[in-house]
C-alpha atoms as a PDB file:
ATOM      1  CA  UNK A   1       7.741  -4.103  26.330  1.00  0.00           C
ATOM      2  CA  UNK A   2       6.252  -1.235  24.712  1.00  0.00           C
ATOM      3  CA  UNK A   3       2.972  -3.664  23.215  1.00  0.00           C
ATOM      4  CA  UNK A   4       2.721  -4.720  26.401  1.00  0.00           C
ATOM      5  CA  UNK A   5       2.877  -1.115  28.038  1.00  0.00           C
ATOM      6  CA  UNK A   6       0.147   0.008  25.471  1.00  0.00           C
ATOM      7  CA  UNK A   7      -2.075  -2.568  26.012  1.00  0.00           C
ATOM      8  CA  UNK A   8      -1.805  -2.145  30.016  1.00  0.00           C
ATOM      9  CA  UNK A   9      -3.202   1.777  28.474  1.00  0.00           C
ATOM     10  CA  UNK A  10      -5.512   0.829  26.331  1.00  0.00           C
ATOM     11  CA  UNK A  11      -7.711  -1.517  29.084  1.00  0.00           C
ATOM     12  CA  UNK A  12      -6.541   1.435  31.535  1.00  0.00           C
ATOM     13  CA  UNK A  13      -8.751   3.883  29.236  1.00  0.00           C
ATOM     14  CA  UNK A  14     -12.342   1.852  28.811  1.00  0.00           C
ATOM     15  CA  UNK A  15     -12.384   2.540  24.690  1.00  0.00           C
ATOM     16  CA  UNK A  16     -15.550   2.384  23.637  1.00  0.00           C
ATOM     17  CA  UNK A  17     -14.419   0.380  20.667  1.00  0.00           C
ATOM     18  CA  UNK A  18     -10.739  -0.702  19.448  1.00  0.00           C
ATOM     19  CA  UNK A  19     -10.374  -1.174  15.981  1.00  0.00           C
ATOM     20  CA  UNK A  20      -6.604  -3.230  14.998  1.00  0.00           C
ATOM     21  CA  UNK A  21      -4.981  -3.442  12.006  1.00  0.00           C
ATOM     22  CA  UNK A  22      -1.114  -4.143  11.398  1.00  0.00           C
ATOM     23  CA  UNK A  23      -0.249  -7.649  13.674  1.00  0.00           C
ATOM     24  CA  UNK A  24       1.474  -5.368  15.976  1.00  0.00           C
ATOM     25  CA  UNK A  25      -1.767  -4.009  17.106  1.00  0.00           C
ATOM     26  CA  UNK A  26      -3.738  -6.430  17.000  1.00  0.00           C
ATOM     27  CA  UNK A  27      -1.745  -8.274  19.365  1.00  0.00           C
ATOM     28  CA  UNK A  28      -1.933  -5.149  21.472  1.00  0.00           C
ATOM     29  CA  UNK A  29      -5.734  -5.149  21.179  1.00  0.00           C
ATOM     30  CA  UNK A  30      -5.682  -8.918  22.208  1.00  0.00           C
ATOM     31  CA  UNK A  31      -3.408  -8.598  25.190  1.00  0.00           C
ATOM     32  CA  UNK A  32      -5.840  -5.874  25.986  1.00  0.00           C
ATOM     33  CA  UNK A  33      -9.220  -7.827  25.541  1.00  0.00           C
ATOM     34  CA  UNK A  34      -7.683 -10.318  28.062  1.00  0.00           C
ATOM     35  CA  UNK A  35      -7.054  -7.764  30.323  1.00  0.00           C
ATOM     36  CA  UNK A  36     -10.317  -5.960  29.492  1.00  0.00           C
ATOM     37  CA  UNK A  37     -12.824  -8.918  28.662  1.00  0.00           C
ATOM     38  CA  UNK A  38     -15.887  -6.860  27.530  1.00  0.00           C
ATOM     39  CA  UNK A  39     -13.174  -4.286  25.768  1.00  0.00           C
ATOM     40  CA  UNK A  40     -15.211  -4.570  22.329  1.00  0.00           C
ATOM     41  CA  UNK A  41     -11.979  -4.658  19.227  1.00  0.00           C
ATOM     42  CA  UNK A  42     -12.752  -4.876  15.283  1.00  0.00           C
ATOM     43  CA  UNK A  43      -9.832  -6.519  13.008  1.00  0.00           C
ATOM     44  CA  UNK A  44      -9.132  -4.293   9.686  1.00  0.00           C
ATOM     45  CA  UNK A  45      -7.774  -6.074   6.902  1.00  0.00           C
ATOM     46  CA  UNK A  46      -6.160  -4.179   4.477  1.00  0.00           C
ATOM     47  CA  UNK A  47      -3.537  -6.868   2.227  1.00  0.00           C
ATOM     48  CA  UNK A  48      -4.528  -9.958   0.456  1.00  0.00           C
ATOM     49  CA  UNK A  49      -1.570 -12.008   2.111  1.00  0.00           C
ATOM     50  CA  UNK A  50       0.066 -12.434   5.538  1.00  0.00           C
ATOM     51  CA  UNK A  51       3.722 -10.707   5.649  1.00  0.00           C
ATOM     52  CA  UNK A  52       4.955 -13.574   7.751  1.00  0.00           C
ATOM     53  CA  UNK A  53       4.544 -16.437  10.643  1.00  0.00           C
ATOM     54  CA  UNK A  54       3.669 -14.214  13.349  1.00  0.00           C
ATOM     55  CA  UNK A  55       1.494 -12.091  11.306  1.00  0.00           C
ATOM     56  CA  UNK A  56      -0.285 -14.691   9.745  1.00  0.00           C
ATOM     57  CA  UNK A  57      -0.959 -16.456  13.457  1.00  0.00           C
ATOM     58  CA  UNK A  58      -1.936 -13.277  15.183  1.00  0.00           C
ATOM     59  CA  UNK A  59      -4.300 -11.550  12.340  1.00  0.00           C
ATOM     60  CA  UNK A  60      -6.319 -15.355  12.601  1.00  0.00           C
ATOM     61  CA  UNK A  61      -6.506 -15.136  16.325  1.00  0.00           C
ATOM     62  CA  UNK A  62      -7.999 -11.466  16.253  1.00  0.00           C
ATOM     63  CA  UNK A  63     -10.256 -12.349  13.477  1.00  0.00           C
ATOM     64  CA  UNK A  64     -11.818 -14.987  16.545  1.00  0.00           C
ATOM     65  CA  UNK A  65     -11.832 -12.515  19.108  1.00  0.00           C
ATOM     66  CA  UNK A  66     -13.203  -9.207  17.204  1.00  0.00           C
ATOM     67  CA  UNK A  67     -16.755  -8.597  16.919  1.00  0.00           C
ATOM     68  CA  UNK A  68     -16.206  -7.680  12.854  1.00  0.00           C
ATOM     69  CA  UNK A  69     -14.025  -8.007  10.370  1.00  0.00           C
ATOM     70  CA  UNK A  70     -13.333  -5.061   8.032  1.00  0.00           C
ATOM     71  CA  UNK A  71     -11.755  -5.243   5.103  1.00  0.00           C
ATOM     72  CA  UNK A  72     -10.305  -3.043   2.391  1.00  0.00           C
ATOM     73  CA  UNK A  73     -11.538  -4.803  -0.394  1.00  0.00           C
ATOM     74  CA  UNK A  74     -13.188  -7.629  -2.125  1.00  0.00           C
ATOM     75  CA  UNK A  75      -9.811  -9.270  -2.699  1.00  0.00           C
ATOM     76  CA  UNK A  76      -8.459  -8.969   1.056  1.00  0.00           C
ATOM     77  CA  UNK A  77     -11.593 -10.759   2.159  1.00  0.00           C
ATOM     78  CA  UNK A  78     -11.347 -13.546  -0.669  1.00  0.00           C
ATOM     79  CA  UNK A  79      -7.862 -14.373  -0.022  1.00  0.00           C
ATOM     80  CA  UNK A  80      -6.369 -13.118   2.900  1.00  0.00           C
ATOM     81  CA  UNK A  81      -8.387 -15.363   6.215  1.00  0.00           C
ATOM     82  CA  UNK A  82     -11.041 -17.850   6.586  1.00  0.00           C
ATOM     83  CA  UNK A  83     -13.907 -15.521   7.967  1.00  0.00           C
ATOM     84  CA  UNK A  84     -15.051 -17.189  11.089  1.00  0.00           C
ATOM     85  CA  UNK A  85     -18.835 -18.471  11.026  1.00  0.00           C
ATOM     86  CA  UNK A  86     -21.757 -15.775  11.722  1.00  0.00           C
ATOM     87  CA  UNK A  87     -18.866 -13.079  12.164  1.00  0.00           C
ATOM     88  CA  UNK A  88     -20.269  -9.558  10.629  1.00  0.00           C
ATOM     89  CA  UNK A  89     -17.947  -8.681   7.580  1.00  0.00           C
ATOM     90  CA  UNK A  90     -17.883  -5.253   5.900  1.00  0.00           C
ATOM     91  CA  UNK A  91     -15.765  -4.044   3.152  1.00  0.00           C
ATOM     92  CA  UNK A  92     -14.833  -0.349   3.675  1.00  0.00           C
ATOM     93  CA  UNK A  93     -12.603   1.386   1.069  1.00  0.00           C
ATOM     94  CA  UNK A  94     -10.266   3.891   0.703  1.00  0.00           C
ATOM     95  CA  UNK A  95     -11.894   5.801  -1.948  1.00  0.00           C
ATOM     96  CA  UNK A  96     -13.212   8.885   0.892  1.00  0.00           C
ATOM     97  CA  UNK A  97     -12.575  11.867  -1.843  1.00  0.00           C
ATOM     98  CA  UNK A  98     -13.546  12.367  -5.677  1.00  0.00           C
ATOM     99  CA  UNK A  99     -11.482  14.593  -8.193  1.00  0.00           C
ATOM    100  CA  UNK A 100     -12.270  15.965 -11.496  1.00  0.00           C
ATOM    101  CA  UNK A 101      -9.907  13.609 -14.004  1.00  0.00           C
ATOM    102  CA  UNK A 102      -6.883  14.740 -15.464  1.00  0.00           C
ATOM    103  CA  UNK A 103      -7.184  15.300 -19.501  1.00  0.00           C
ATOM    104  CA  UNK A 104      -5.369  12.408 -20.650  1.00  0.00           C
ATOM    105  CA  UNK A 105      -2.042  13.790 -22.941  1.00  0.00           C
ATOM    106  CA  UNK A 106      -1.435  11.700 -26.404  1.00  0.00           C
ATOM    107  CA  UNK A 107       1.266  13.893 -27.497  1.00  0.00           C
ATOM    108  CA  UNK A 108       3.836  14.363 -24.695  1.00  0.00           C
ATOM    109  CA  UNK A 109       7.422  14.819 -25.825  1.00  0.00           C
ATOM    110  CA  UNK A 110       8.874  12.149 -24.187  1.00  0.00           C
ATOM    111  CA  UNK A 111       7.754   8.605 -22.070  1.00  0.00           C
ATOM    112  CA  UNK A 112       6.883   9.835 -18.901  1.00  0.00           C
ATOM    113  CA  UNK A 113       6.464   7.136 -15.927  1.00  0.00           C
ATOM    114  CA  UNK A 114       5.491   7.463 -12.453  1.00  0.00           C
ATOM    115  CA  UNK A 115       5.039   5.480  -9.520  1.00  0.00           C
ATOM    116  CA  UNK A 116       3.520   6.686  -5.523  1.00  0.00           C
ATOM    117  CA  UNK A 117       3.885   4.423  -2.375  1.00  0.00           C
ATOM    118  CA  UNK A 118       6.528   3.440   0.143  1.00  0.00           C
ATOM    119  CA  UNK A 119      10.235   1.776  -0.700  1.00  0.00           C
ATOM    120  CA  UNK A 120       9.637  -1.374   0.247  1.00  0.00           C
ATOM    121  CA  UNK A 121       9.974  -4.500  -0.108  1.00  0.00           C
ATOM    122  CA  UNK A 122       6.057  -5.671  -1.402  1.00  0.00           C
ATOM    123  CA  UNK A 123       6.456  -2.903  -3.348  1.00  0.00           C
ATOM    124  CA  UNK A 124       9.662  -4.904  -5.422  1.00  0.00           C
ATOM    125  CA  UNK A 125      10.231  -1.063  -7.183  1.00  0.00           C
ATOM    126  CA  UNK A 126      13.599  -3.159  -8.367  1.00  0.00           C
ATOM    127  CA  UNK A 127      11.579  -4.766 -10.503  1.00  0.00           C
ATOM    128  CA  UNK A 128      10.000  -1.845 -11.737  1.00  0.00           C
ATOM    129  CA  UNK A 129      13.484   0.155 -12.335  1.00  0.00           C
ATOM    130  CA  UNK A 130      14.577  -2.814 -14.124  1.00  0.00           C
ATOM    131  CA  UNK A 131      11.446  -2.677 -16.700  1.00  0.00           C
ATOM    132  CA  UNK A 132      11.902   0.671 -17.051  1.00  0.00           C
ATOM    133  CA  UNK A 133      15.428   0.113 -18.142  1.00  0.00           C
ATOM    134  CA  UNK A 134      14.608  -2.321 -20.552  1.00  0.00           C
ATOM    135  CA  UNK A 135      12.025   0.625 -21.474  1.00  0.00           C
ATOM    136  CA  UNK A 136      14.686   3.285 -22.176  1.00  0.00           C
ATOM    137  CA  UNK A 137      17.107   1.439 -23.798  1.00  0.00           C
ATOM    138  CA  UNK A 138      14.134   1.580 -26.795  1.00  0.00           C
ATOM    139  CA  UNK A 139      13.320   5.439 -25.491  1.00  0.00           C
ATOM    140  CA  UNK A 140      16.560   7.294 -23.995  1.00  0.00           C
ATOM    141  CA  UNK A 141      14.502  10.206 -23.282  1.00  0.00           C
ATOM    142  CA  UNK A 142      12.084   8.500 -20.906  1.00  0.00           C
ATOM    143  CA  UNK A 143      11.491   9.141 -17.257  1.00  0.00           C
ATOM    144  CA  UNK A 144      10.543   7.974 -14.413  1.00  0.00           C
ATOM    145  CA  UNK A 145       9.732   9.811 -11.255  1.00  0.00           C
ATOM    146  CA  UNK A 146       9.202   7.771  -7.920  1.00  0.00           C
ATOM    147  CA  UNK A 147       6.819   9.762  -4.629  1.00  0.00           C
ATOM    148  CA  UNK A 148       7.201   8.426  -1.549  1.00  0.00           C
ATOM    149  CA  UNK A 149       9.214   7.402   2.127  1.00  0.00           C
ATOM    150  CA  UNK A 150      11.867   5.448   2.544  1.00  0.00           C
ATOM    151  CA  UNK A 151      11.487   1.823   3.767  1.00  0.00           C
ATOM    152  CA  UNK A 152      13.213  -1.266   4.082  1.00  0.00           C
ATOM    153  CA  UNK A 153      13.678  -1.846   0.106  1.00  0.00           C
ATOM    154  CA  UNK A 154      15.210   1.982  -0.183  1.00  0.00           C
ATOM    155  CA  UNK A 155      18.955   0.697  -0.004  1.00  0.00           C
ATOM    156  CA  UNK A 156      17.619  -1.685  -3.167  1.00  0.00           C
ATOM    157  CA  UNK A 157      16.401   0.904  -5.001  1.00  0.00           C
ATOM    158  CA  UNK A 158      19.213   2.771  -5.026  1.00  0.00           C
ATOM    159  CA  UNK A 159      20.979  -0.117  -5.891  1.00  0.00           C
ATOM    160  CA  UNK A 160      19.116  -0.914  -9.069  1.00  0.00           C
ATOM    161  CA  UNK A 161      19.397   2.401 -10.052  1.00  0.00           C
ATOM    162  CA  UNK A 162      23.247   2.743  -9.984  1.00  0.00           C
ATOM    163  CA  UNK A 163      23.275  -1.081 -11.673  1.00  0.00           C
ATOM    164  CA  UNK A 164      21.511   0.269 -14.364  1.00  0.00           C
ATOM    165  CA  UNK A 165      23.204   3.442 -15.143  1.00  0.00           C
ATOM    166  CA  UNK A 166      19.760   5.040 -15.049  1.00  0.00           C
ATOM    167  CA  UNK A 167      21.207   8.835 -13.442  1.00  0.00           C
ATOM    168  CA  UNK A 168      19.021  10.914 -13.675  1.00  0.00           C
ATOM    169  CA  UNK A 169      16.373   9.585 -15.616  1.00  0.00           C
ATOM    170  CA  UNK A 170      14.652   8.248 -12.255  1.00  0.00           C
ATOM    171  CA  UNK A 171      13.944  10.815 -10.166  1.00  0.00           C
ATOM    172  CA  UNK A 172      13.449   9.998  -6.184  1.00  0.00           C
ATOM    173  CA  UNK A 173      11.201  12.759  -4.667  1.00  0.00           C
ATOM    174  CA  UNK A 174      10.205  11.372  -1.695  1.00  0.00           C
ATOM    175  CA  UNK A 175       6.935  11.562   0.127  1.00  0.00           C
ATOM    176  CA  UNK A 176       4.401  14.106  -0.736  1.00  0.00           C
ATOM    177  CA  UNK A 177       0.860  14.669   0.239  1.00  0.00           C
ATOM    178  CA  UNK A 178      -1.481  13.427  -2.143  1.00  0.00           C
ATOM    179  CA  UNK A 179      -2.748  16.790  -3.783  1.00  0.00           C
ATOM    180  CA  UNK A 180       0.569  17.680  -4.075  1.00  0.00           C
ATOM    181  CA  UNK A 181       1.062  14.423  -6.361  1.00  0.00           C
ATOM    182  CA  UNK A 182      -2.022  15.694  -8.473  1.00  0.00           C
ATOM    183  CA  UNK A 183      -0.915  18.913  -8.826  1.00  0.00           C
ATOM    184  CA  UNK A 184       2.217  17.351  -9.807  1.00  0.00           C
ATOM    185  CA  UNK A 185       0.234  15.913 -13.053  1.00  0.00           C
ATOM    186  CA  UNK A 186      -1.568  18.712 -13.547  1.00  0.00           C
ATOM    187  CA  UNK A 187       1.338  20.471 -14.241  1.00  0.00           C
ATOM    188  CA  UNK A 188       3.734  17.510 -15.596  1.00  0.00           C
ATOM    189  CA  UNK A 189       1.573  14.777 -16.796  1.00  0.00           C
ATOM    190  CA  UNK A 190       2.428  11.083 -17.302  1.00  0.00           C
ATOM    191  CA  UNK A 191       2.070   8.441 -19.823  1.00  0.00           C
ATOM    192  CA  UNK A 192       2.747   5.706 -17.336  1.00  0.00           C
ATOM    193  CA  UNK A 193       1.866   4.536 -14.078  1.00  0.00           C
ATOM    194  CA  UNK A 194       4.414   1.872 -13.171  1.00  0.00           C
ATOM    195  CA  UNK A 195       3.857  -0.551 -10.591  1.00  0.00           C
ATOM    196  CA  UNK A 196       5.023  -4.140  -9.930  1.00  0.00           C
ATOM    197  CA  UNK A 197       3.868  -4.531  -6.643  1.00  0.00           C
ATOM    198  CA  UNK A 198       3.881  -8.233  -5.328  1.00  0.00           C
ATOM    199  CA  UNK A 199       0.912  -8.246  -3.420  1.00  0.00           C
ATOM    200  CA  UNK A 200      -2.046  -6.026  -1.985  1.00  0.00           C
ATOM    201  CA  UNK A 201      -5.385  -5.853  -0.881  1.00  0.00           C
ATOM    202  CA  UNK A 202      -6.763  -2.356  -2.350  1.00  0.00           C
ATOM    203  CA  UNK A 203      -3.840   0.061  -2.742  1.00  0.00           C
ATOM    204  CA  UNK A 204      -4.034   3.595  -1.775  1.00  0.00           C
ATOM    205  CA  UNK A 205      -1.915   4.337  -5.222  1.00  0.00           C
ATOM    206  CA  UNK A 206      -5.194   2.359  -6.816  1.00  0.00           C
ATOM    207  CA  UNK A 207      -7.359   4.282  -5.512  1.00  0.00           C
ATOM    208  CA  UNK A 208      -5.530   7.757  -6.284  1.00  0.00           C
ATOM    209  CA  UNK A 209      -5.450   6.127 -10.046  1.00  0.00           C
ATOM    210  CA  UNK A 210      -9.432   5.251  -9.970  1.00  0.00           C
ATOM    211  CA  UNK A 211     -10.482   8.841  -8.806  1.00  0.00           C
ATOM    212  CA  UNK A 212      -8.077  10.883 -10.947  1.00  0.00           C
ATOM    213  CA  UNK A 213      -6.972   9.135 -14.062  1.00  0.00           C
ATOM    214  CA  UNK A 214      -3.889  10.719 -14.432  1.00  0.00           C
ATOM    215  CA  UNK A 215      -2.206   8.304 -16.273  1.00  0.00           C
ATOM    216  CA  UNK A 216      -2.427   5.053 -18.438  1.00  0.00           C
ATOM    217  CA  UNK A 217      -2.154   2.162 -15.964  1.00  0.00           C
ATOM    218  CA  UNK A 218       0.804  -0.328 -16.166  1.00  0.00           C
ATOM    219  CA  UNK A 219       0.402  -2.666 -13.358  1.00  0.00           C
ATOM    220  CA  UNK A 220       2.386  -5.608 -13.180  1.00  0.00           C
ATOM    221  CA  UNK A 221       2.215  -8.646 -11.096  1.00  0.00           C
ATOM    222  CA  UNK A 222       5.525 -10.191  -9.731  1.00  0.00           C
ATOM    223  CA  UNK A 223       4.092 -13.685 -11.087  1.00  0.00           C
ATOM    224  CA  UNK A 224       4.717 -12.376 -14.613  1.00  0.00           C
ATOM    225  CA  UNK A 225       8.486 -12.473 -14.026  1.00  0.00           C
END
């Protein structure tokens, strides 16, 4: 198989240090380590909750084997694993660039909302279109504009979009790199930012939100519904 393949690679190579993250490599990093016994790996953290089973079962067995334990946040470490005993623990965030904030507009014609990260399912942008429905049946001229890739919730979205008879007051404009979503507000700023994500450790979209201030934020957690 192709984890199997890699980590055949990986102990082929003699890295001085292998750092996993998704459960997908970190079972390549273990199958590697057994291969490679003094192969030295680090687990990286980066959600508050296990996606499933096999995640769940691997992340726990790499957090035993790795020398560290990274983690995005405060909140991954709190909630995500049981830190094994005497194991070194850092938190290392995302936050690696600082912008100058984005004036803050009180008089915009309209409702403006917008949302950045992947179409999928922790994301539960459903929910979100659905809110913003409610939303718009008070506002008809709001919007709501949507950045980034397709995933496995895209065929959803669409979904809740056409259930709604929303047209083309949500705009999909798929992924973009993140200066181009700044200048984005630069030059059309929002009122909103409008997430219901499920769960996370310390979002990227957070962290674009923290350093920039582009918009008022409306974060919503699915336990509210």
């Amino acid at each position: 198989s192709q984890i199997w393949g890699a980590a055949r690679d990986i102990s082929r190579q003699k890295p001085d240090l292998l750092v996993m993250s998704l459960w997908r490599s970190v079972l390549t990093g273990l199958l590697a380590k057994l291969m490679r016994p003094s192969l030295p790996i680090v687990l990286f953290v980066h959600n508050s909750e296990d996606a499933h089973l096999m995640d769940r079962i691997v992340t726990r067995l790499g957090a035993f084997a790795s020398r560290a334990i990274w983690f995005d946040s405060d909140g991954s470490m709190r909630e995500r694993l049981p830190v094994p005993r005497h194991k070194p623990v850092s938190v290392i965030s995302y936050l690696v660039r600082k912008l100058d904030p984005l004036p803050l507009q009180e008089d915009l014609p309209r409702p403006e909302f917008v949302f950045w990260g992947r179409l999928s399912r922790q994301k539960n942008l459903p929910l979100a279109i659905d809110l913003f429905a409610a939303i718009r049946k008070e506002r008809p001229d709001a919007k709501f504009t949507i950045f980034g890739p397709d995933g496995d919730d895209t065929a959803s979205v669409h979904e809740a979009i056409a259930a709604s008879g929303l047209g083309e007051s949500v705009t999909l404009s798929g992924p973009r790199p993140f200066l181009d979503i700044v200048d984005h507000l630069r030059k059309k700023p929002a009122t909103f930012y409008l997430q219901t994500i499920r769960y996370a450790g310390m979002a990227l979209s957070m962290s674009l939100i923290h350093i920039s201030e582009p918009t008022r934020l409306l974060s919503l957690s699915h336990a509210v519904f």
